[in-house]
Protein backbone atom coordinates (compact mmCIF):
# COMPACT_ATOMS: atom_id res chain seq x y z
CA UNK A 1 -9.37 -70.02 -30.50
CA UNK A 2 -9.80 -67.13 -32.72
CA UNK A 3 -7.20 -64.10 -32.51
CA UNK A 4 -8.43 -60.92 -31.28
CA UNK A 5 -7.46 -58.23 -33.39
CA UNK A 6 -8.04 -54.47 -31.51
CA UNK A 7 -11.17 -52.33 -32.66
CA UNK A 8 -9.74 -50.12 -35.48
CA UNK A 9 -9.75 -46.45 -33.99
CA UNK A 10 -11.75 -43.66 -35.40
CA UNK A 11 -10.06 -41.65 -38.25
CA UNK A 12 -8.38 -38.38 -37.44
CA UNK A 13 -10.94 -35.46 -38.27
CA UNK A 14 -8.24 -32.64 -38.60
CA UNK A 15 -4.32 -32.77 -40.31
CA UNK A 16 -1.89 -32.31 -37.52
CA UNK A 17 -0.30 -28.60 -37.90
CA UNK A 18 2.99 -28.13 -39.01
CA UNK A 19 4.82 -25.59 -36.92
CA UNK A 20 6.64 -23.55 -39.72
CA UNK A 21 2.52 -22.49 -41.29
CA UNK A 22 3.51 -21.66 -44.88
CA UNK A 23 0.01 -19.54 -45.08
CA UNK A 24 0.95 -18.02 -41.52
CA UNK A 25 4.49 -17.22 -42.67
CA UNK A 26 3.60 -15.55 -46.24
CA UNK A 27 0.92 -13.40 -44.55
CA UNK A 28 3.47 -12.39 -42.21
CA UNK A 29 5.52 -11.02 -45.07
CA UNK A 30 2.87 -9.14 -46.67
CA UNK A 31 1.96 -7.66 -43.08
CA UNK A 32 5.47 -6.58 -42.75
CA UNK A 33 5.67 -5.25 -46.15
CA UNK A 34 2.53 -3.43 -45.61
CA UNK A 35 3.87 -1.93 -42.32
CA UNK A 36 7.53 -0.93 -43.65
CA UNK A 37 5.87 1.15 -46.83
CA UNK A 38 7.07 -1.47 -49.32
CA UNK A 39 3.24 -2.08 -50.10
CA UNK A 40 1.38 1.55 -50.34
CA UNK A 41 -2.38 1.73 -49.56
CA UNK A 42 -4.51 0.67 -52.56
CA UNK A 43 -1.46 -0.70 -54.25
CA UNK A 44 -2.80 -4.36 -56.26
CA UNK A 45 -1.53 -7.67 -54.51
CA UNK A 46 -1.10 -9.88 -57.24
CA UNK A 47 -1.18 -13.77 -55.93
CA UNK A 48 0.86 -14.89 -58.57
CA UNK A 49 3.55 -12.44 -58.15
CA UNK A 50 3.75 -12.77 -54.64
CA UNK A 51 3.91 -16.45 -54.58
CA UNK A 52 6.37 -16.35 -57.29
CA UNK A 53 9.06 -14.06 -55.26
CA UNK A 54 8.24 -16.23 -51.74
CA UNK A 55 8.95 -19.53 -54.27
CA UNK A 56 5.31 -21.03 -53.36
CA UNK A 57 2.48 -22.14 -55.05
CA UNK A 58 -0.49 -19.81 -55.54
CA UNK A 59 -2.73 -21.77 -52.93
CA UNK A 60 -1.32 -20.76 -50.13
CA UNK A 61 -0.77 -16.94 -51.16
CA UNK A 62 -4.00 -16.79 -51.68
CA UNK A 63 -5.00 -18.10 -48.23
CA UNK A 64 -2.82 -16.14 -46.86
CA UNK A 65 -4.67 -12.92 -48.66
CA UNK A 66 -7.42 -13.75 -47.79
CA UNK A 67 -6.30 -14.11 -43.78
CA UNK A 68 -5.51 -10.07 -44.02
CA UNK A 69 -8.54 -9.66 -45.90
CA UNK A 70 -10.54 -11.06 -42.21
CA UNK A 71 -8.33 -8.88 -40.56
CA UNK A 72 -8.88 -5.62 -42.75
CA UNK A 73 -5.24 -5.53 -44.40
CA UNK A 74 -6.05 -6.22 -47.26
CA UNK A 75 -9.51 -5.91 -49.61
CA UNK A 76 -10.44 -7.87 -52.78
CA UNK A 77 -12.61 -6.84 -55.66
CA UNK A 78 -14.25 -9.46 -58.06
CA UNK A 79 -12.45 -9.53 -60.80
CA UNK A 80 -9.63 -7.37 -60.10
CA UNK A 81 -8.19 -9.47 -57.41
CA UNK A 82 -6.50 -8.12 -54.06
CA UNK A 83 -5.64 -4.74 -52.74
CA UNK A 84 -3.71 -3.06 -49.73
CA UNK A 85 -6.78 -1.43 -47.66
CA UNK A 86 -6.54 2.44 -48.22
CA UNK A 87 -7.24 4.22 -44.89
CA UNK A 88 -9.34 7.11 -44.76
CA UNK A 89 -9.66 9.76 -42.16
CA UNK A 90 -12.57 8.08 -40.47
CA UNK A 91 -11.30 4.73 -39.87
CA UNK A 92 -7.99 6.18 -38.69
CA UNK A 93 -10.33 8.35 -36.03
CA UNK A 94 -11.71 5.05 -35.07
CA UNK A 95 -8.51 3.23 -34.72
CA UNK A 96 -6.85 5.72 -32.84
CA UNK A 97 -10.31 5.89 -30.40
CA UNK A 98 -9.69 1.85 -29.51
CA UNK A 99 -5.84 2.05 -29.52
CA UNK A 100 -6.72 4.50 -26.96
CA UNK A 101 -9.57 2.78 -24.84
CA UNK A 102 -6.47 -0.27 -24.82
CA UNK A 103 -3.35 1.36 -23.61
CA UNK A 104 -4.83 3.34 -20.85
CA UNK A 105 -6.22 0.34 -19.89
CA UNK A 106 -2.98 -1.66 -20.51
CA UNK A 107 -1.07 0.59 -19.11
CA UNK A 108 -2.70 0.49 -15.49
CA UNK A 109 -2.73 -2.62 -15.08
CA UNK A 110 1.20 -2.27 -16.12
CA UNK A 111 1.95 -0.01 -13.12
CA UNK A 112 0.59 -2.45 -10.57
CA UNK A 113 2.75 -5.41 -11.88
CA UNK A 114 5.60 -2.94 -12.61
CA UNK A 115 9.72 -4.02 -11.36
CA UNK A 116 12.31 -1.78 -11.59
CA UNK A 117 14.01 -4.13 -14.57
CA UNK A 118 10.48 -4.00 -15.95
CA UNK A 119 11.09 0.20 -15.79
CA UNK A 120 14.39 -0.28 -16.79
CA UNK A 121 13.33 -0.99 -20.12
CA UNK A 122 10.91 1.46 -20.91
CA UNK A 123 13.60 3.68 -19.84
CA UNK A 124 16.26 2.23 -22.81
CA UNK A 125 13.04 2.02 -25.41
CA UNK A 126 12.88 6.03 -24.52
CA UNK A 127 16.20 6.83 -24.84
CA UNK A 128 16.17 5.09 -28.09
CA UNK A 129 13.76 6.83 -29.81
CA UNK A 130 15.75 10.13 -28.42
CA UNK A 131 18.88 8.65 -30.45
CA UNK A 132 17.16 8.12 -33.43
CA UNK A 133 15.33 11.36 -33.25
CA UNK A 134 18.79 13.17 -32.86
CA UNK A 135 19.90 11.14 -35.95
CA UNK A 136 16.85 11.89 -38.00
CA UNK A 137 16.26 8.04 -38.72
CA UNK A 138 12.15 8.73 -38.65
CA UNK A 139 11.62 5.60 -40.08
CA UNK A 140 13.17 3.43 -37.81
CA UNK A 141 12.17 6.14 -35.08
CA UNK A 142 8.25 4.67 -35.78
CA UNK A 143 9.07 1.34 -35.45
CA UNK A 144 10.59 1.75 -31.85
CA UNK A 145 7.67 4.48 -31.21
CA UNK A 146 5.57 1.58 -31.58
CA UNK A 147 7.68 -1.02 -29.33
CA UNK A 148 7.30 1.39 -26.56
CA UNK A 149 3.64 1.42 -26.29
CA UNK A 150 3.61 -2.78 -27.07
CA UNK A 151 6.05 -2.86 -24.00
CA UNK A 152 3.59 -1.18 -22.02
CA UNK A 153 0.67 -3.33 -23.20
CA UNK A 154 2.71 -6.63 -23.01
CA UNK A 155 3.86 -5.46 -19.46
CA UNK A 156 -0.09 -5.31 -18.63
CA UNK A 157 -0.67 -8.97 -18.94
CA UNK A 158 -3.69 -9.36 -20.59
CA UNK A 159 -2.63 -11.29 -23.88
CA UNK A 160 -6.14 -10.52 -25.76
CA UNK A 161 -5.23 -6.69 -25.77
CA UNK A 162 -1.62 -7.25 -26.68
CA UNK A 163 -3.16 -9.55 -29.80
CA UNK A 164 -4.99 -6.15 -30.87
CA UNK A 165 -2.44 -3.71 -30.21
CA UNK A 166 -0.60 -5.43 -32.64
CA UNK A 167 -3.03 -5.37 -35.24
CA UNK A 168 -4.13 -2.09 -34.62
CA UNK A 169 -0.15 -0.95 -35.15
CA UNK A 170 0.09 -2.50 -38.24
CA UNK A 171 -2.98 -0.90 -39.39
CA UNK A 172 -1.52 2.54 -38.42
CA UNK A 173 1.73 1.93 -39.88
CA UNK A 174 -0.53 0.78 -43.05
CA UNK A 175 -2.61 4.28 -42.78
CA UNK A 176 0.42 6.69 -41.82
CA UNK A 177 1.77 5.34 -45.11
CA UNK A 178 -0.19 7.29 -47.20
CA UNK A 179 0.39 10.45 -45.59
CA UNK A 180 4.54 9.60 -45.29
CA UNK A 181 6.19 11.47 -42.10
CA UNK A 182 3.81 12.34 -39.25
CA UNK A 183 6.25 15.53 -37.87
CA UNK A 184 8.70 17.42 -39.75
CA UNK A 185 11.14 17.32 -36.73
CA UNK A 186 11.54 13.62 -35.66
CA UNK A 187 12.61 14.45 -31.99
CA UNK A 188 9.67 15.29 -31.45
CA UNK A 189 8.30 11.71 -31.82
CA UNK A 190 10.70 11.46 -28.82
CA UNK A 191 9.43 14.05 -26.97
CA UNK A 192 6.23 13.54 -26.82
CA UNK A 193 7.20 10.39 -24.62
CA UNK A 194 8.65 12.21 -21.81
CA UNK A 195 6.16 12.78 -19.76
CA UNK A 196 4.97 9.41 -20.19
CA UNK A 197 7.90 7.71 -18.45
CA UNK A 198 7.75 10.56 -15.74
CA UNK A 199 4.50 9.44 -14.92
CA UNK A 200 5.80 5.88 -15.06
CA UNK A 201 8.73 6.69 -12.86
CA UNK A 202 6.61 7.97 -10.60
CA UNK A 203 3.56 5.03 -10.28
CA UNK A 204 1.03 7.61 -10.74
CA UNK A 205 -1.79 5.57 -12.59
CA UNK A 206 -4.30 8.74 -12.46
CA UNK A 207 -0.68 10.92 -14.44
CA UNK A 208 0.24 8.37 -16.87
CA UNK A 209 -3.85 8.03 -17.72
CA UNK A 210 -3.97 11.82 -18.43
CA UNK A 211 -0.35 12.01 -20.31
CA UNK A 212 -1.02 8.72 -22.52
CA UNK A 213 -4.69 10.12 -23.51
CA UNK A 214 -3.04 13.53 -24.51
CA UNK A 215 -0.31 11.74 -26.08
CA UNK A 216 -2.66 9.50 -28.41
CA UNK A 217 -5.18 12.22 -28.97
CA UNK A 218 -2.73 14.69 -30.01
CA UNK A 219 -1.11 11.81 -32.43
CA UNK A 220 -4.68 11.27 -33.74
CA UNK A 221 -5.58 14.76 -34.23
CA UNK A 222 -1.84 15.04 -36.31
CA UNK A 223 -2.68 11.56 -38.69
CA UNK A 224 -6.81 12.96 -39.16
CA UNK A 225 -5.97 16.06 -40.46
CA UNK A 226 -2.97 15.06 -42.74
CA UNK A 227 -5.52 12.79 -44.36
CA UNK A 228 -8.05 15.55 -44.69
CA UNK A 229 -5.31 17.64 -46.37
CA UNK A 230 -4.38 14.63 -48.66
CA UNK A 231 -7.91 14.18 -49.57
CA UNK A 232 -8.03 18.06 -50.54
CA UNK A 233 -4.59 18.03 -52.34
């Protein structure tokens, strides 16, 4: 009798995926970078550089690059290598025009899956941006701005348009960069998001449609023409 040895299996057609990404975790620097100011519109990327301060390899840098560069982060020119996208008025218009067709829709669906702890939290995320506004802290003012209208968006449930809020913030925070402070007075970031949680407060889905398009159209309106005057200047 002969000894059966088992069929050898098939070879594996893909590397199993580590969970710490090294390509997923330098991109998320650069984003982040990008979104805090550290990395100014039209400002060079170098690949060596970068993977020098993260302690990497180039490889990897560059994928990562080139993962912002599908999402419109970053741009590359041959020869010259990789660049933080510079914004101009027109594709802030446009970005403000989907972040708009998102949140009202987002924010809808919100109110009908709404609890009061849910509320509750909104409620703290306004207050904060009223405490930083009193303490002038605009820069850490935008980044709660922001968490307010991702808390609405995550509170809607559809994961897909929380995935583009996201990028659509960082691309703001990107563009807004160039232009520095949106308002002079930074309580009025806070302001502006009154009547948004009255309308919250209240369940009123036709309200909160009206006060979030006002509220995003006016913010658009503010960011367009600041780059028109930047482009003039």
């Amino acid at each position: 009798m002969f000894e059966k040895f088992p069929e050898p299996s098939d070879p594996p057609k893909f590397q199993a995926l580590q969970p710490d990404d090294l390509v997923t975790r330098i991109a998320d620097q650069v984003v982040r970078a990008i979104g805090d100011g550290r990395l100014r519109p039209g400002e060079k990327v170098a690949e060596a550089k970068l993977a020098r301060e993260l302690g990497t390899s180039r490889a990897p840098a560059r994928e990562a690059l080139r993962l912002l560069e599908s999402q419109g982060l970053i741009v590359s020119h041959p020869r010259r290598g990789f660049f933080v996208h510079a914004y101009d008025s027109k594709e802030m218009h446009d970005i403000y025009d989907l972040r708009e067709c998102l949140e009202i829709h987002a924010a809808r669906l919100a109110l009908k899956r709404m609890t009061d702890a849910d509320l509750a939290r909104l409620e703290a995320q306004i207050e904060t941006l009223h405490r930083l506004g009193r303490a002038g802290a605009a820069q850490e003012q935008v980044v709660e701005d922001y968490a307010f209208h991702r808390m609405l968006c995550e509170l809607g449930g559809n994961g897909q348009i929380l995935r583009i809020f996201d990028q659509l913030a960082t691309q703001l925070r990107a563009g807004i960069a160039i232009v520095g402070r949106l308002y002079d007075d930074p309580a009025k970031i806070a302001a502006t998001h009154d009547p948004l949680i009255a309308a919250i407060r209240a369940r009123d889905g036709d309200r909160l449609e009206a006060e979030l398009r006002e509220h995003l159209e006016d913010a658009r309106e503010h960011v367009v023409a600041l780059y028109l005057a930047a482009s003039v200047a």
